[in-house]
Every structure is written in structure tokens, then in C-alpha cells.
C-alpha atoms as a PDB file:
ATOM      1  CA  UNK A   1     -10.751  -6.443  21.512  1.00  0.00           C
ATOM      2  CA  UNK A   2     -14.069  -6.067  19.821  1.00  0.00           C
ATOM      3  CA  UNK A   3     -16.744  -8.361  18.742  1.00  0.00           C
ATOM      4  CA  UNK A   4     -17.287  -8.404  14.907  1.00  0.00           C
ATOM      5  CA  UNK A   5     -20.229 -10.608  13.740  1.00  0.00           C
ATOM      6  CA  UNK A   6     -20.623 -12.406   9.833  1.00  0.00           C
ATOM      7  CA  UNK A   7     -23.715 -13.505   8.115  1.00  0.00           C
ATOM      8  CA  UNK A   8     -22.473 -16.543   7.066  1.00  0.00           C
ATOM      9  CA  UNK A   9     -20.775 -19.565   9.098  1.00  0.00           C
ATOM     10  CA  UNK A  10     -16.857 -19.920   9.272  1.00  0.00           C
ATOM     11  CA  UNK A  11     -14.787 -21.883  11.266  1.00  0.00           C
ATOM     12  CA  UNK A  12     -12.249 -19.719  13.280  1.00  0.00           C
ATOM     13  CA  UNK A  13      -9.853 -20.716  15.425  1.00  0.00           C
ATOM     14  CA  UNK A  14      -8.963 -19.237  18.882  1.00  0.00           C
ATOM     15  CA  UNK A  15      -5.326 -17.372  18.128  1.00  0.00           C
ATOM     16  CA  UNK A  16      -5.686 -17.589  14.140  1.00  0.00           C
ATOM     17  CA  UNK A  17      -4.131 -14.394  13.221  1.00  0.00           C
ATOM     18  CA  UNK A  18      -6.764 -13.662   9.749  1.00  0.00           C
ATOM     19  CA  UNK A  19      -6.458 -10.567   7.487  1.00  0.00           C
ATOM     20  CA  UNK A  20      -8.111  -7.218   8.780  1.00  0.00           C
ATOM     21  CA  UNK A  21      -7.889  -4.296   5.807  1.00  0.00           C
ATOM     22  CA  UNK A  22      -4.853  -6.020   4.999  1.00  0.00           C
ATOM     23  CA  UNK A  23      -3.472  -5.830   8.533  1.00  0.00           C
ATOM     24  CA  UNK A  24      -2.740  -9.085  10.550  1.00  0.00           C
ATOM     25  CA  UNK A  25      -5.505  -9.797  13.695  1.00  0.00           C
ATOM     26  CA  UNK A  26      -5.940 -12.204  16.292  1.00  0.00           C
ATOM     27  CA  UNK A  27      -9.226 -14.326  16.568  1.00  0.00           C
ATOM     28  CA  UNK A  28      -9.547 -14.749  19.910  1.00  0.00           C
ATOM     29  CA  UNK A  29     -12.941 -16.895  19.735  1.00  0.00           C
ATOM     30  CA  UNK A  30     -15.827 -17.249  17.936  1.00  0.00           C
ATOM     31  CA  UNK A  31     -18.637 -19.187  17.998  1.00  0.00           C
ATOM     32  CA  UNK A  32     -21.647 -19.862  15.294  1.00  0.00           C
ATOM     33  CA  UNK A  33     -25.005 -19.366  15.876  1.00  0.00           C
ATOM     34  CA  UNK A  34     -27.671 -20.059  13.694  1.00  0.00           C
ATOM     35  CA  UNK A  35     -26.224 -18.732  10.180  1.00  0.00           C
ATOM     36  CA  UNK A  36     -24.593 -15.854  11.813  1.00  0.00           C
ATOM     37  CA  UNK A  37     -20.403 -16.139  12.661  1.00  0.00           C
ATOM     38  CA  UNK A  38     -19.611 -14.110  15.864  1.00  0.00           C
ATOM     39  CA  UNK A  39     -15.839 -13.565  16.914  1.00  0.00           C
ATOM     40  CA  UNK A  40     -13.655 -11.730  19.124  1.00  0.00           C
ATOM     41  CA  UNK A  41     -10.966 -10.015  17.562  1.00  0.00           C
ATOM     42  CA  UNK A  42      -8.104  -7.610  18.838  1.00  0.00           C
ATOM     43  CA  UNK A  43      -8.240  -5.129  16.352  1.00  0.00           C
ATOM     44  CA  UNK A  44      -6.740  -1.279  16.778  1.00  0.00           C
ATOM     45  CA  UNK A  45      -8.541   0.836  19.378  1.00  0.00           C
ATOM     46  CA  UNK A  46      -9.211   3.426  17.495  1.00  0.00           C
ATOM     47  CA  UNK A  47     -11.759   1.212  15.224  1.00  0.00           C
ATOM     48  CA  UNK A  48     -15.384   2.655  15.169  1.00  0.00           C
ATOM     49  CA  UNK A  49     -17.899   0.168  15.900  1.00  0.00           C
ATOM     50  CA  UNK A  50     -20.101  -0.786  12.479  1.00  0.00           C
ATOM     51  CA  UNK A  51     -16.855  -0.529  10.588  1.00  0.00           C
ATOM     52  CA  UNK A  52     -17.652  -2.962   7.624  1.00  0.00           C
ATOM     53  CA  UNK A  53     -14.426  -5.333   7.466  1.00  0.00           C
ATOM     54  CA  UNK A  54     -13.248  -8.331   5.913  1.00  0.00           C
ATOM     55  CA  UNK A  55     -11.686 -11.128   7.703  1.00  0.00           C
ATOM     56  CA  UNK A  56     -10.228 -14.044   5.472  1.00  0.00           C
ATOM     57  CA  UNK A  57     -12.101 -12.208   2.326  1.00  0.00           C
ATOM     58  CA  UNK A  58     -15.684 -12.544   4.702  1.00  0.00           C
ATOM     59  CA  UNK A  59     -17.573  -9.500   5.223  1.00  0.00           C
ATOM     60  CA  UNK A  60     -17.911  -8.566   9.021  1.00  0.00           C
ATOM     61  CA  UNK A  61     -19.429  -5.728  11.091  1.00  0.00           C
ATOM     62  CA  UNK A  62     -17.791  -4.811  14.068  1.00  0.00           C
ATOM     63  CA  UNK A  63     -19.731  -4.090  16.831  1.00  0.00           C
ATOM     64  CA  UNK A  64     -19.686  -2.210  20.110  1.00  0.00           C
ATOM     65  CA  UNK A  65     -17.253  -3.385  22.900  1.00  0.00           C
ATOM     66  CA  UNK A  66     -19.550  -6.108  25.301  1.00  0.00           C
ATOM     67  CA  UNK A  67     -16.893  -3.960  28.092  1.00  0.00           C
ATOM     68  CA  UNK A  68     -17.472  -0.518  26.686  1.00  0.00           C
ATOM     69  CA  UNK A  69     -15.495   2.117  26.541  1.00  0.00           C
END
């Protein structure tokens, strides 16, 4: 699971599965703050964080793990 954060606001549903590099993902929450969309997502753990990704066509960076690794 990794936190991926969007500079724009979106309305995400927990368990929506969205579009990852054309690979199905599960939004596990997210919550707006400001103008800034910030969502939990199980992705592959193998991604790097900062990997520049697109969720539902929407630019996101994924950040490091709040749990770490």
C-alpha cells in the first residue's frame, strides 16, 4: 500500500479499483485537502516512491510508505 498524492481534487472511493499504468488498483481511501487529492493505494511492492503515475487519467506522485519499509 502506498500513499500517492494529486494536485488537483477528485473524488475516490474506498475499494474503487482505478487504472495504474494500465494495471487495475485498489483505492483504499483518500481524502482532499486544500487543492491537493491524497489516497492510499495497493499498488506492486516493487514501486519506487516519486514514481509519477496516473490514476483515472490524473497525474499522481507516489510517495514513501507512512509504515516504511
Amino acid at each position: 500500500m502506498f500513499t500517492a498524492v494529486a494536485n488537483t481534487v477528485l473524488n475516490l472511493a474506498p475499494n474503487e479499483t482505478v487504472m495504474v499504468a494500465d494495471e487495475p488498483a485498489t483505492i483504499v481511501t483518500s481524502r482532499v485537502l486544500g487543492d491537493h487529492t491524497f489516497a492510499l493505494v495497493v499498488l506492486p511492492a516493487e514501486t519506487p516512491a516519486d514514481t509519477e503515475l496516473s490514476i483515472n487519467e490524473t497525474p499522481f506522485i507516489v510517495t514513501h510508505p507512512p509504515y516504511g519499509f
